[in-house]
Protein backbone atom coordinates (compact mmCIF):
# COMPACT_ATOMS: atom_id res chain seq x y z
CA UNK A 1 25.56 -6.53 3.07
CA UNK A 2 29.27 -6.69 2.55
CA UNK A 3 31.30 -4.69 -0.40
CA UNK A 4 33.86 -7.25 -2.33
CA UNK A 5 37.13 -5.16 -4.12
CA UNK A 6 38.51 -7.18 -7.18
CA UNK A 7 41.50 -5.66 -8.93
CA UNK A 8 43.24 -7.11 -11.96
CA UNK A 9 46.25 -5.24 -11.49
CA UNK A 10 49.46 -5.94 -8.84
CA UNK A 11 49.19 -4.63 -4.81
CA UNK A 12 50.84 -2.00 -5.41
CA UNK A 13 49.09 -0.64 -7.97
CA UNK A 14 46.83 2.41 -5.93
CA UNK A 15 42.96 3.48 -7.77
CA UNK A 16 45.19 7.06 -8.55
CA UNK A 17 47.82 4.99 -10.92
CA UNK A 18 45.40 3.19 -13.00
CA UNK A 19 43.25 6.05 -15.18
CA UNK A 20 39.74 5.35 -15.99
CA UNK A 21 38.45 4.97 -19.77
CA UNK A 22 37.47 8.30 -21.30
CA UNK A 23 34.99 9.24 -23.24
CA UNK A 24 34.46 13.05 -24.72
CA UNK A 25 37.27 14.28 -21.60
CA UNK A 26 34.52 12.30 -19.36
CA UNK A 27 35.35 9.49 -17.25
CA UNK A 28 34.08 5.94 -17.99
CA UNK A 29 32.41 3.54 -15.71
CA UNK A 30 30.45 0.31 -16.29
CA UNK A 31 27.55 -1.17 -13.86
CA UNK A 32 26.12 -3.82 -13.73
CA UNK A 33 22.61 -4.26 -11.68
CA UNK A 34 18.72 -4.59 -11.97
CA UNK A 35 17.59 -1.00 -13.81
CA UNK A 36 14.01 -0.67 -10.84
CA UNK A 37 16.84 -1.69 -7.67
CA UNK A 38 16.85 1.28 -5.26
CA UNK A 39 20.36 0.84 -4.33
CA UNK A 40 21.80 0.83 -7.98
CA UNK A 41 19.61 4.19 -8.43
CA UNK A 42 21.76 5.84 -6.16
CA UNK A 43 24.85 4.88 -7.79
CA UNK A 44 23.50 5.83 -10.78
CA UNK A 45 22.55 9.40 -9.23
CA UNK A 46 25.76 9.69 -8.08
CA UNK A 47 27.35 9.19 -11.54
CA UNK A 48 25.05 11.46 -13.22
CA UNK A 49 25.77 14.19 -10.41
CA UNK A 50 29.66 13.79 -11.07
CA UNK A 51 29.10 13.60 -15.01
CA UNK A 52 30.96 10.22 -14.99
CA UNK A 53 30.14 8.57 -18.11
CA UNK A 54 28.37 5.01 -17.61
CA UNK A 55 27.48 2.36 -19.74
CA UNK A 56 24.60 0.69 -17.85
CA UNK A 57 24.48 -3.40 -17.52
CA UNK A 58 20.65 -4.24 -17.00
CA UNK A 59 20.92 -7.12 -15.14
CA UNK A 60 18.38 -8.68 -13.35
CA UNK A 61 18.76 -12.73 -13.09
CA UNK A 62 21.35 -14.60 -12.93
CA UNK A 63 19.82 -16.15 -16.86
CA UNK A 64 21.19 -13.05 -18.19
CA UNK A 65 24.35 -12.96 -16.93
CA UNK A 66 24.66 -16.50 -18.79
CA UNK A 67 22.50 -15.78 -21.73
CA UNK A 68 24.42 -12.69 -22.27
CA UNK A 69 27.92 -14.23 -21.58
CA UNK A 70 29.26 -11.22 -19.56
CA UNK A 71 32.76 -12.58 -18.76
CA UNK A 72 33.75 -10.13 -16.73
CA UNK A 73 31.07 -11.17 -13.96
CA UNK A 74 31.93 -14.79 -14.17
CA UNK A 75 36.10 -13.55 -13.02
CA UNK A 76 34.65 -12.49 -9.59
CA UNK A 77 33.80 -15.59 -8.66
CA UNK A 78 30.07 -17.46 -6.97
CA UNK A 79 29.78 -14.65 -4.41
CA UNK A 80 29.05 -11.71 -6.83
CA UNK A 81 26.18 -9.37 -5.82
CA UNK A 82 24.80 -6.59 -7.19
CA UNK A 83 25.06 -3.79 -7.64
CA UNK A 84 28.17 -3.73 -9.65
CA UNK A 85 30.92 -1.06 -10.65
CA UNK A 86 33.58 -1.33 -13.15
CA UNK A 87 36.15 1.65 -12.84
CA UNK A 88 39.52 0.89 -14.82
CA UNK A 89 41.35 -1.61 -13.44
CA UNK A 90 38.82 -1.64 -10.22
CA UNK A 91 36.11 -3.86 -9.59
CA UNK A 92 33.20 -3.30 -6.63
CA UNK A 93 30.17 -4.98 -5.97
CA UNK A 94 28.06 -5.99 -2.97
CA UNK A 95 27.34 -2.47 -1.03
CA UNK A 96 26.04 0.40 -2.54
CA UNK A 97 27.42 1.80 0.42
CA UNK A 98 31.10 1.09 0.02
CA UNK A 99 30.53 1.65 -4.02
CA UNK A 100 29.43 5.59 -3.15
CA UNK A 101 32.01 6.10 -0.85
CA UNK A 102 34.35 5.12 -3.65
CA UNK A 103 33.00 7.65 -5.82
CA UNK A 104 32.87 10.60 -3.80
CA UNK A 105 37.04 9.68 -3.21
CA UNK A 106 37.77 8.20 -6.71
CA UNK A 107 35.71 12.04 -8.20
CA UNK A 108 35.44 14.15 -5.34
CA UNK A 109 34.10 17.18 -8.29
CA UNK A 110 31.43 18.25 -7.23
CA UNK A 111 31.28 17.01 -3.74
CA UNK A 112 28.91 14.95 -2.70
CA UNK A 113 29.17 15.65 1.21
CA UNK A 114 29.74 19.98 1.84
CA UNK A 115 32.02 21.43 4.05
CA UNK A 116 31.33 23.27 7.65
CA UNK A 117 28.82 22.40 9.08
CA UNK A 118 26.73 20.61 6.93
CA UNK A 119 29.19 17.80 6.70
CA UNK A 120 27.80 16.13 9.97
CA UNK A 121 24.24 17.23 8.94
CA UNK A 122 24.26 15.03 5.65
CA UNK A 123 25.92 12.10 7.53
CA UNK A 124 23.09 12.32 10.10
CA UNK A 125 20.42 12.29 7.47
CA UNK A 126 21.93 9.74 5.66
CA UNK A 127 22.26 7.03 8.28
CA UNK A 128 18.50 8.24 9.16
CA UNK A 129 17.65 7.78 5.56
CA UNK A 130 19.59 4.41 5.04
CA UNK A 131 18.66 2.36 8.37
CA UNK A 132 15.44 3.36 8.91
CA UNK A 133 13.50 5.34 6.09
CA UNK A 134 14.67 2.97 3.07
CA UNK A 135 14.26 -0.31 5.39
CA UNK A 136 10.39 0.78 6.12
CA UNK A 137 9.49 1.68 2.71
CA UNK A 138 10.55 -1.77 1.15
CA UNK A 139 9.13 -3.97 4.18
CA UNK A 140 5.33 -1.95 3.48
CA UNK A 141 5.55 -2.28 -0.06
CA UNK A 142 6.30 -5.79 -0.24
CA UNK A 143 5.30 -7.26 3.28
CA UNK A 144 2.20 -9.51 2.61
CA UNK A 145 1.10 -9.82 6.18
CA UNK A 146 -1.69 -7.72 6.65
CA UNK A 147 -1.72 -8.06 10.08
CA UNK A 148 1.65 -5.99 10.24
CA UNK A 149 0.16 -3.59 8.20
CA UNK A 150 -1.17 -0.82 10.28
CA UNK A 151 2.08 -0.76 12.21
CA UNK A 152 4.15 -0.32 9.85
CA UNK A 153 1.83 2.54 8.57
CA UNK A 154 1.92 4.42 11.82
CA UNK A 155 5.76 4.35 11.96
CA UNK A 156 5.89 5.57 8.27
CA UNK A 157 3.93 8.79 8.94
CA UNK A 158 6.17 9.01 12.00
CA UNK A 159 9.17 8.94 9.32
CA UNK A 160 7.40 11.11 6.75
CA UNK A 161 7.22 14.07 9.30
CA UNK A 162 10.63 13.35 10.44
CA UNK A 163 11.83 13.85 7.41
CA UNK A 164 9.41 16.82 6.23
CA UNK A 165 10.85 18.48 9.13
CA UNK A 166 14.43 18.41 7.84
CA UNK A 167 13.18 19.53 4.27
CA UNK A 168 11.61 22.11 5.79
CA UNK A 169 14.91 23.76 8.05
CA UNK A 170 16.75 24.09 4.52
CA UNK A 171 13.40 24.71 2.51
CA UNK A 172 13.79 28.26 1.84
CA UNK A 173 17.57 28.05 0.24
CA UNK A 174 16.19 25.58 -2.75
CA UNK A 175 14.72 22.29 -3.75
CA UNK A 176 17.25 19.48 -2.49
CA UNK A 177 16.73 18.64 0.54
CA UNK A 178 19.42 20.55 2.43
CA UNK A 179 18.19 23.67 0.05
CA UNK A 180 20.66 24.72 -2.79
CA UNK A 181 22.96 21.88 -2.21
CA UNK A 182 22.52 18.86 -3.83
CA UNK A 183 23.86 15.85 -1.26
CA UNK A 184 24.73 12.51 -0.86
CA UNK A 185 21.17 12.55 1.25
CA UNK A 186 19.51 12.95 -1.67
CA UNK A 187 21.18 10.14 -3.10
CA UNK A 188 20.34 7.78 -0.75
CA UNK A 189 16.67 9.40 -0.67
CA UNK A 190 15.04 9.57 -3.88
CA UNK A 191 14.88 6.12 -4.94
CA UNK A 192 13.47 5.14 -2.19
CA UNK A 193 11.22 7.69 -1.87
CA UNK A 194 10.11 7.00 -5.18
CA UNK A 195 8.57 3.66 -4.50
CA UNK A 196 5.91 6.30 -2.92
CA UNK A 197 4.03 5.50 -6.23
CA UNK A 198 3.89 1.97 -6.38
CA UNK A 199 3.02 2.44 -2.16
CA UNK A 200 0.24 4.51 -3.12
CA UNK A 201 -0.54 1.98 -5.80
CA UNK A 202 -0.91 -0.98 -3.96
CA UNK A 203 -0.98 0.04 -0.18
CA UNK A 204 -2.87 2.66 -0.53
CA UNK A 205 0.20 5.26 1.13
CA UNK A 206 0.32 8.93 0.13
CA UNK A 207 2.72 12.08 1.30
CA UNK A 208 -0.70 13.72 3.44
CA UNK A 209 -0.24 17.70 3.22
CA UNK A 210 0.37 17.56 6.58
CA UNK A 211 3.80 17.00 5.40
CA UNK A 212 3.93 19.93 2.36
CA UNK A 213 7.10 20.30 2.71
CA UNK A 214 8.01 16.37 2.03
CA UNK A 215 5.09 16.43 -0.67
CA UNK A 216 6.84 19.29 -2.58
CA UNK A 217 9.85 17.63 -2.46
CA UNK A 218 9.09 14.18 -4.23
CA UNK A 219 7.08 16.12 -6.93
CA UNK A 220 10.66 18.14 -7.48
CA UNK A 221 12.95 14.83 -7.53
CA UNK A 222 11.54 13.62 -10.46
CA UNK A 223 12.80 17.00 -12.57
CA UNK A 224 16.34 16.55 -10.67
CA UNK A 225 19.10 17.53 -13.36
CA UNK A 226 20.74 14.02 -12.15
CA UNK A 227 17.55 12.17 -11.79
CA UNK A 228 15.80 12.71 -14.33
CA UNK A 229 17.78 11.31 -16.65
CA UNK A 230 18.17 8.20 -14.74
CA UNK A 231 14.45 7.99 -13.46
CA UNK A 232 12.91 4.11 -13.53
CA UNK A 233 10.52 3.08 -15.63
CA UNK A 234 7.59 3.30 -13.17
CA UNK A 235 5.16 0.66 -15.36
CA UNK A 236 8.30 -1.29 -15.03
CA UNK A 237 8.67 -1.26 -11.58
CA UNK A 238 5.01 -1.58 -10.55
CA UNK A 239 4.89 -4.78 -12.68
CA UNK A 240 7.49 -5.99 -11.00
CA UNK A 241 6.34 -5.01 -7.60
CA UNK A 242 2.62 -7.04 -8.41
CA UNK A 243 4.92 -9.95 -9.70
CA UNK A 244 6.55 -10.03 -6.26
CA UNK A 245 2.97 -9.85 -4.55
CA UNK A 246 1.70 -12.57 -6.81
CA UNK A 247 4.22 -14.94 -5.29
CA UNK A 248 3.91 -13.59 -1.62
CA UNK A 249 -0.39 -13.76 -1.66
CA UNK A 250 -1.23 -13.72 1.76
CA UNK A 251 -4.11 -16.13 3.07
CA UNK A 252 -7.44 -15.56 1.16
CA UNK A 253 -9.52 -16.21 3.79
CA UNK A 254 -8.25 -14.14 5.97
CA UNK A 255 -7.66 -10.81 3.89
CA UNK A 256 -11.35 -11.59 2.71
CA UNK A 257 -12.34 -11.07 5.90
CA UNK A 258 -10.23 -8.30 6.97
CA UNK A 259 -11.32 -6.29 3.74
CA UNK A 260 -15.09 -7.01 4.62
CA UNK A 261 -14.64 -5.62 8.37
CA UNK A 262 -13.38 -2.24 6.36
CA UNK A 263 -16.54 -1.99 3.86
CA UNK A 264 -18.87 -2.81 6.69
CA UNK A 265 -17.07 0.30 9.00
CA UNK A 266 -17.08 2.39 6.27
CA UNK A 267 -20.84 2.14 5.22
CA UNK A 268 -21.10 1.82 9.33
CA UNK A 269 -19.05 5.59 9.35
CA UNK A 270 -21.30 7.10 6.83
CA UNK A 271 -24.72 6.16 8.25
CA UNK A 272 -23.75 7.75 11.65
CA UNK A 273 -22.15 10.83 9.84
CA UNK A 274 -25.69 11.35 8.25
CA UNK A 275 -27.78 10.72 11.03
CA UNK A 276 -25.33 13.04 12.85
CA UNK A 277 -26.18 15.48 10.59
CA UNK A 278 -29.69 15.32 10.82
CA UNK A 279 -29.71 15.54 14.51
CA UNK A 280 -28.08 18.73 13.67
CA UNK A 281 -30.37 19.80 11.08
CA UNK A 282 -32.74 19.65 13.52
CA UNK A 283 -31.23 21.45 16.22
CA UNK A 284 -30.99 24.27 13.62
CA UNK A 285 -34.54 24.17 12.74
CA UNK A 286 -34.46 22.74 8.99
CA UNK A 287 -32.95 26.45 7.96
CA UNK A 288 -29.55 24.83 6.05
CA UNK A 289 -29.83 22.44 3.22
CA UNK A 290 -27.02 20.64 2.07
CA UNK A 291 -27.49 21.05 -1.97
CA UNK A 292 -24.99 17.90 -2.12
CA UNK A 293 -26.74 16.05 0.65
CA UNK A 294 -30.58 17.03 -0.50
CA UNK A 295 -33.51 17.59 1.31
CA UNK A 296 -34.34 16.16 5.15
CA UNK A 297 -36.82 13.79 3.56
CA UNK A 298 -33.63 12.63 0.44
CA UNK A 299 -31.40 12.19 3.42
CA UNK A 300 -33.95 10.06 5.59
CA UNK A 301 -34.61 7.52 2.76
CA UNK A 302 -30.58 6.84 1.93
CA UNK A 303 -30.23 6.18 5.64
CA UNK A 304 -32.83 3.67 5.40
CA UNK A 305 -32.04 2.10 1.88
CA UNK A 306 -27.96 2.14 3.38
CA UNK A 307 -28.88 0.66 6.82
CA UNK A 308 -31.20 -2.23 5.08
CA UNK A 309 -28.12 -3.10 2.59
CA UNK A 310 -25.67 -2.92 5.38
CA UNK A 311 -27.77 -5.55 7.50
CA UNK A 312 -27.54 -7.54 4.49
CA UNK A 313 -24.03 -7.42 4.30
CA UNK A 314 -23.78 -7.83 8.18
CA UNK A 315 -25.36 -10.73 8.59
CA UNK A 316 -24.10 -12.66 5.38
CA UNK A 317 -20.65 -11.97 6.84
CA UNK A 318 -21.22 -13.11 10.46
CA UNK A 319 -22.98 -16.63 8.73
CA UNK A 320 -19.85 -17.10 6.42
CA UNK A 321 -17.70 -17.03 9.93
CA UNK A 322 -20.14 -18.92 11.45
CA UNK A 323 -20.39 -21.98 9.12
CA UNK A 324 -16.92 -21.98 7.30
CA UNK A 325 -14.09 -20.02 9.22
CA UNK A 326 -15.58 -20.64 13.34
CA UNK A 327 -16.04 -24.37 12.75
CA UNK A 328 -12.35 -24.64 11.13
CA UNK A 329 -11.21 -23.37 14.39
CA UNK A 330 -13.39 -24.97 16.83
CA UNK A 331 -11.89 -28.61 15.22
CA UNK A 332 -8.57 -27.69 16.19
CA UNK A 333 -9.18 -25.68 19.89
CA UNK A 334 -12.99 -26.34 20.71
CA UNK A 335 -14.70 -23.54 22.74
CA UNK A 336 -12.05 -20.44 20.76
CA UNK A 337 -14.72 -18.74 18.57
CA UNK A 338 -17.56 -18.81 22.05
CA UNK A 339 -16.97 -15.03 22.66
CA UNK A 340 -17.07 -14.15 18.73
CA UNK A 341 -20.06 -15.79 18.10
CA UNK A 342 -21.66 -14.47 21.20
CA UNK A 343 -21.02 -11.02 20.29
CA UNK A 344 -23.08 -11.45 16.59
CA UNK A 345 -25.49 -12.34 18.73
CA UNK A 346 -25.31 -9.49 21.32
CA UNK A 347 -25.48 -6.89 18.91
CA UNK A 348 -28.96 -7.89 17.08
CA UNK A 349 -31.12 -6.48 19.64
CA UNK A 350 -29.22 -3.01 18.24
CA UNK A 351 -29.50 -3.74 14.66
CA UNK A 352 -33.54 -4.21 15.37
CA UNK A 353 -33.82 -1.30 17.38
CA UNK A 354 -32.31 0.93 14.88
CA UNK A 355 -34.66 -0.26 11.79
CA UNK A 356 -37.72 0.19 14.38
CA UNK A 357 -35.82 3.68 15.23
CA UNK A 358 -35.92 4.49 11.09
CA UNK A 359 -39.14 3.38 10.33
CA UNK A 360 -40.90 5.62 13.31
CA UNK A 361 -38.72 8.85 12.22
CA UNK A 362 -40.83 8.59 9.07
CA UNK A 363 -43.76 8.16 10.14
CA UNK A 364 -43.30 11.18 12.84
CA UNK A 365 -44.13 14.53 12.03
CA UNK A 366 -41.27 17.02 10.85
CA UNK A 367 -40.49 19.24 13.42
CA UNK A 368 -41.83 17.17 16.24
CA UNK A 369 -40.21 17.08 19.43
CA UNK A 370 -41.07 13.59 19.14
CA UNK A 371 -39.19 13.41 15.46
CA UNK A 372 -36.42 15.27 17.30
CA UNK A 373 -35.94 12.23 20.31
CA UNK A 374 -36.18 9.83 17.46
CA UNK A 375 -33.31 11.06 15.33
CA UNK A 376 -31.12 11.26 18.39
CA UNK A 377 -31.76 7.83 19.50
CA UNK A 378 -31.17 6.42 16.40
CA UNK A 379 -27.74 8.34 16.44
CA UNK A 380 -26.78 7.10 19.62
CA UNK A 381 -27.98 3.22 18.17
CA UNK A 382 -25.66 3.93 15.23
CA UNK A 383 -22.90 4.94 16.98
CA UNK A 384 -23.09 1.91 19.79
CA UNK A 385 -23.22 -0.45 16.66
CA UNK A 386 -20.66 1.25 15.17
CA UNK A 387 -18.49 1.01 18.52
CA UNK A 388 -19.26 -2.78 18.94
CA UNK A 389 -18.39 -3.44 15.60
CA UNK A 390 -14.95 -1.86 15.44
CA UNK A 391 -14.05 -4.10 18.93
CA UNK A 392 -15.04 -7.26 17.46
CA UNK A 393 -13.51 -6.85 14.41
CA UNK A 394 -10.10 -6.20 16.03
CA UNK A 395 -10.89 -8.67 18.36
CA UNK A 396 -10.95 -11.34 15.47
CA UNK A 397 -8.07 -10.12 13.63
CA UNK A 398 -5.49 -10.12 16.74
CA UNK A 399 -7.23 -13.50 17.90
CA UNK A 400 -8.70 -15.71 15.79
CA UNK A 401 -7.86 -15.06 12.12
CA UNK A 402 -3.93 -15.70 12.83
CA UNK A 403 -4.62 -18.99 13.74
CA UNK A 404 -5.72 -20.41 10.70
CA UNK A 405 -3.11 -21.40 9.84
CA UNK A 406 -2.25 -23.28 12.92
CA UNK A 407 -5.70 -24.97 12.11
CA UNK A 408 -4.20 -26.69 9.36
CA UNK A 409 -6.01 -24.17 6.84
CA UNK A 410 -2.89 -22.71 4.70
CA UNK A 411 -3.00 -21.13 1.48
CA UNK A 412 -4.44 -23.98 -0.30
CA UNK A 413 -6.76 -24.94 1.99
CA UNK A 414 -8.00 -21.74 2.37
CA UNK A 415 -8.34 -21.34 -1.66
CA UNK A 416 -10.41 -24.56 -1.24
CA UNK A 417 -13.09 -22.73 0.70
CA UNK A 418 -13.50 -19.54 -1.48
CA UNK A 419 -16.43 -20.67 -3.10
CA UNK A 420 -18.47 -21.81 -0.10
CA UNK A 421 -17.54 -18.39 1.44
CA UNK A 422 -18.95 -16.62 -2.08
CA UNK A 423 -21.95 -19.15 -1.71
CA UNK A 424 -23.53 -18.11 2.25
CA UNK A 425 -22.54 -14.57 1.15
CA UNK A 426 -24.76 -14.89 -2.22
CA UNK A 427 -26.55 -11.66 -1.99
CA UNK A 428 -23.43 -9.71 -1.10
CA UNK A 429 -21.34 -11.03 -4.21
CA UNK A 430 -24.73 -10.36 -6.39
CA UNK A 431 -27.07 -7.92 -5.98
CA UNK A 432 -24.54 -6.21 -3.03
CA UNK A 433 -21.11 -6.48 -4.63
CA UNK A 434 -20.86 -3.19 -6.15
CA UNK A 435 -22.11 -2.12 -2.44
CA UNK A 436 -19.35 -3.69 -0.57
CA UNK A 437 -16.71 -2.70 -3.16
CA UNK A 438 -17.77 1.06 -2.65
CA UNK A 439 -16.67 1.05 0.77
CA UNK A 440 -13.18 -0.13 -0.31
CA UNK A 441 -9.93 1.85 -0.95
CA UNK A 442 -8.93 1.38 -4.46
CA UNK A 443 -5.92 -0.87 -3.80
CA UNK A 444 -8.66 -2.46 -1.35
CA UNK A 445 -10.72 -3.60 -3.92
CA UNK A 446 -8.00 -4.83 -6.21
CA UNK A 447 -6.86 -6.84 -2.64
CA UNK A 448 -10.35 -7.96 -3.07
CA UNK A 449 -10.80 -9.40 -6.61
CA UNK A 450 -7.15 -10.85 -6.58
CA UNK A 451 -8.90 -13.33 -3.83
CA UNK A 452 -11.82 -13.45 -5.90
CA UNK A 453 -9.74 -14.91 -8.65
CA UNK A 454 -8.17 -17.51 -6.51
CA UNK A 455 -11.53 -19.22 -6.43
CA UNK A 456 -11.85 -22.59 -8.32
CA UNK A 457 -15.72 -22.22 -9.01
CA UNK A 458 -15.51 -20.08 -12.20
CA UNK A 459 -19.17 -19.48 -12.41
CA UNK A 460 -19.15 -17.77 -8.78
CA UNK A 461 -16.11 -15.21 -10.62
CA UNK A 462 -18.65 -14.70 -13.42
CA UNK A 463 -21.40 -13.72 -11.05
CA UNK A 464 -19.22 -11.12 -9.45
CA UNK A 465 -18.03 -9.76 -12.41
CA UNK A 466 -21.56 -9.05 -14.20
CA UNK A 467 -23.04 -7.68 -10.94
CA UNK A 468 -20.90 -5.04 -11.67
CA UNK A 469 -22.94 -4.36 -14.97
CA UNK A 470 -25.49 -2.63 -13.10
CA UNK A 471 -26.81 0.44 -13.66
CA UNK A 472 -25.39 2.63 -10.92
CA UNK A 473 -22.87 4.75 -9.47
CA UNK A 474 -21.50 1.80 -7.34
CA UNK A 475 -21.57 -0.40 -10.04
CA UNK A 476 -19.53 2.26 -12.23
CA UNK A 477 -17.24 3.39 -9.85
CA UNK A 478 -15.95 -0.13 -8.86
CA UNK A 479 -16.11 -1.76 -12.71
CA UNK A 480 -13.66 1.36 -13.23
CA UNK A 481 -11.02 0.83 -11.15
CA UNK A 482 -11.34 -2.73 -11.07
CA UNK A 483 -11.20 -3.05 -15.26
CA UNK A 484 -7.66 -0.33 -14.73
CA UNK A 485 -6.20 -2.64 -12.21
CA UNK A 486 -6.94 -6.44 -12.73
CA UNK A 487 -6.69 -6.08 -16.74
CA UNK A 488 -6.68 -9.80 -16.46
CA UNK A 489 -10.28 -10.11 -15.83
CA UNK A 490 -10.46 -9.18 -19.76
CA UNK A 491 -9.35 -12.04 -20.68
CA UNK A 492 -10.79 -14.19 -17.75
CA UNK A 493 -14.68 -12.93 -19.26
CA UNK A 494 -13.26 -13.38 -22.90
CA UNK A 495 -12.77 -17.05 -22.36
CA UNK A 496 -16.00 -17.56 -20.45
């Protein structure tokens, strides 16, 4: 993005000739740019670091640059972009970039970039922080493509231990992130590291301890003697972040999908976990009882109650692809969903062999060798299941589920199907809804209603909604973070 200069004054008038405003013996800036936009944070930062007085412009459409008459914008002329800065006779706007590097020359006191040695360090880390950090944060945070998703992911952890790394060199000297010297790398860092919280928000992204170093760090920021002052409103921002989502919804039918291939292998996960453990119970003769877990017998009868409702769920979901997203694609490549459908059917002979392998561990004797082959086959069932399902679900989200849209099902087309989907898949968005939300992420499950609300059969909504009435811990564990995120739904029930 390129910086634009505008000066009111003659050529040879130099920055140095024309003094800024003055305010209490403090210099005098105005700027002009959206109060939750990363890159007018760090001119703000930089400001507060210097003690330049500034008298902030909130400006965040080009409506309120008209409805507020701000003459001085309209003198720069149609290719004005923000951020803005307004220093005496001098007028910047365009690059946050150019607009810091004027500040560290225009009030070099205190510096901004240290001497020696560190001088090449900060520039390093900047550039680092500025081309690739900052970039990575805003494309996960507001890329809708879910298919992009995990990438990005895996190249943000790479970028959170890069930097946790460099943190951690300096660590020892202070908080900043070259230690007692506060930089221009923190300038360019901490507003974008701040969008952490609307990441972890709606992408489900956190600072792992892995990366302690990083982790202490963005706790610290926030009590920064020139951030804190100049912190964003973070109900602001996230409101503005789900405003940005709103307009950039990706497909419903295919993020309904992709979110019911993660409940399914999370319920899947936790099934083989417990009949891992009893394997191992066994192994270790009965003599440790989980308190949390309960008793061989407790354990045995949620395996079978979670396996039956997972089947459920299974098999609901494999008929919705069958009869409303296979059949979309077969009309526009015929023969593209043979292998899909051909591996729902490949993996029932597994599904019935584990309920068989369920039912005869209870009816076996505890203790029994018998028992004992039992619980280890039906691990080893678990796990194949679990294996098949994770390949088939990739399988359909690299192959099949992009091409909806070349199937002539877009957004709208897709919204048009919602309630046939909710309609094969009764039983899971009834009795099983507070099932399948439990093995979602929180931001999952608000992924998960947001489609649910694009659905034009109102009655289906309702259905969803009161299933999560029940009296359970599913039930209240999903009605609680769905009734803090989607406070919408209030009013959606309220004019039922």
């Amino acid at each position: 993005m390129g910086c634009n200069w505008s000066r009111r004054s003659s050529k040879e008038e130099s920055p140095a000739v024309v003094p800024p405003d003055v305010v209490q013996g403090r210099p005098v800036v105005s700027l002009f740019g959206s109060e939750i936009c990363p890159l007018t944070s760090r001119i703000r930062i930089a400001l507060q670091y210097k003690q330049i007085h500034v008298r902030n412009f909130s400006v965040n459409s080009e409506n309120e640059i008209q409805n507020n008459k701000l003459d001085m914008l309209a003198t720069i002329g149609p290719d004005m972009k923000f951020p803005i800065l307004k220093s005496g006779m001098d007028i910047l706007f365009g690059s946050s970039d150019v607009i810091l590097k004027y500040i560290e020359a225009k009030f070099p006191t205190p510096p901004l970039v240290p001497d020696g040695p560190l001088a090449d360090i900060t520039q390093n880390w900047v550039v680092y922080v500025r081309d690739i950090f900052s970039p990575l944060m805003t494309e996960i945070l507001y890329d809708g493509n879910i298919f992009v998703q995990k990438e990005l992911l895996l190249k943000l952890e790479t970028a959170f231990a890069r930097l946790n790394g460099g943190i951690m060199e300096y660590s020892n000297r202070g908080p900043y992130f070259l230690g007692n010297q506060f930089s221009l790398v923190d300038v360019y860092l901490i507003p974008f590291l701040y969008l952490i919280f609307p990441l972890q928000h709606f992408r489900g992204v956190e600072i792992s301890s892995e990366n302690l170093h990083l982790q202490k760090y963005s706790r610290q920021m926030l009590n920064f003697p020139c951030y804190s002052v100049v912190r964003v409103d973070l109900d602001l921002l996230q409101k503005s972040v789900a405003k940005t989502l709103a307009e950039k919804r990706p497909p419903p039918l295919v993020i309904l999908t992709i979110l019911q291939h993660k409940s399914i292998l999370c319920h899947m996960e936790k099934l083989v976990r417990t009949a891992d453990d009893l394997v191992a119970a066994k192994q270790q003769g009965y003599r440790v009882v989980d308190p949390a877990k309960g008793s061989i017998g407790m354990q045995l009868k949620k395996l079978s109650k979670g396996y039956a409702q997972l089947v459920d769920l299974m098999q609901e979901h494999a008929q919705m692809e069958e009869r409303i997203i296979f059949p979309a694609l077969e009309t526009a490549d015929r023969g593209i969903t043979k292998v899909a459908n051909d591996e729902h059917a490949r993996d029932l002979p597994i599904m019935n062999g584990i309920r068989e392998d369920i039912k005869t561990v209870h009816v076996l004797e505890a203790g029994s060798p018998d028992r004992s082959q039992a619980l280890l086959r039906l691990s080893v069932r678990l796990r194949t299941l679990e294996v098949h399902c994770m390949e088939h679900f990739k399988e359909e989200e690299e192959s099949l589920l992009p091409l909806l849209e070349a199937a002539n099902l877009g957004n709208k087309e897709q919204e048009d199907l919602l309630g046939s989907c909710f309609t094969v898949m009764e039983l899971s968005h009834a009795g099983l809804f507070p099932y399948l939300l439990s093995g979602l992420l929180p931001h999952e499950i608000q992924q998960y209603f947001e489609v649910v609300l694009r659905c034009k059969e109102k009655h289906k909504i309702m259905q969803m909604i009161q299933s999560l009435q029940l009296p359970n811990d599913e039930s209240r564990a999903a009605l609680g973070i769905v009734q803090n995120r989607i406070p919408s739904l209030e009013e959606f029930d309220s004019s039922a």
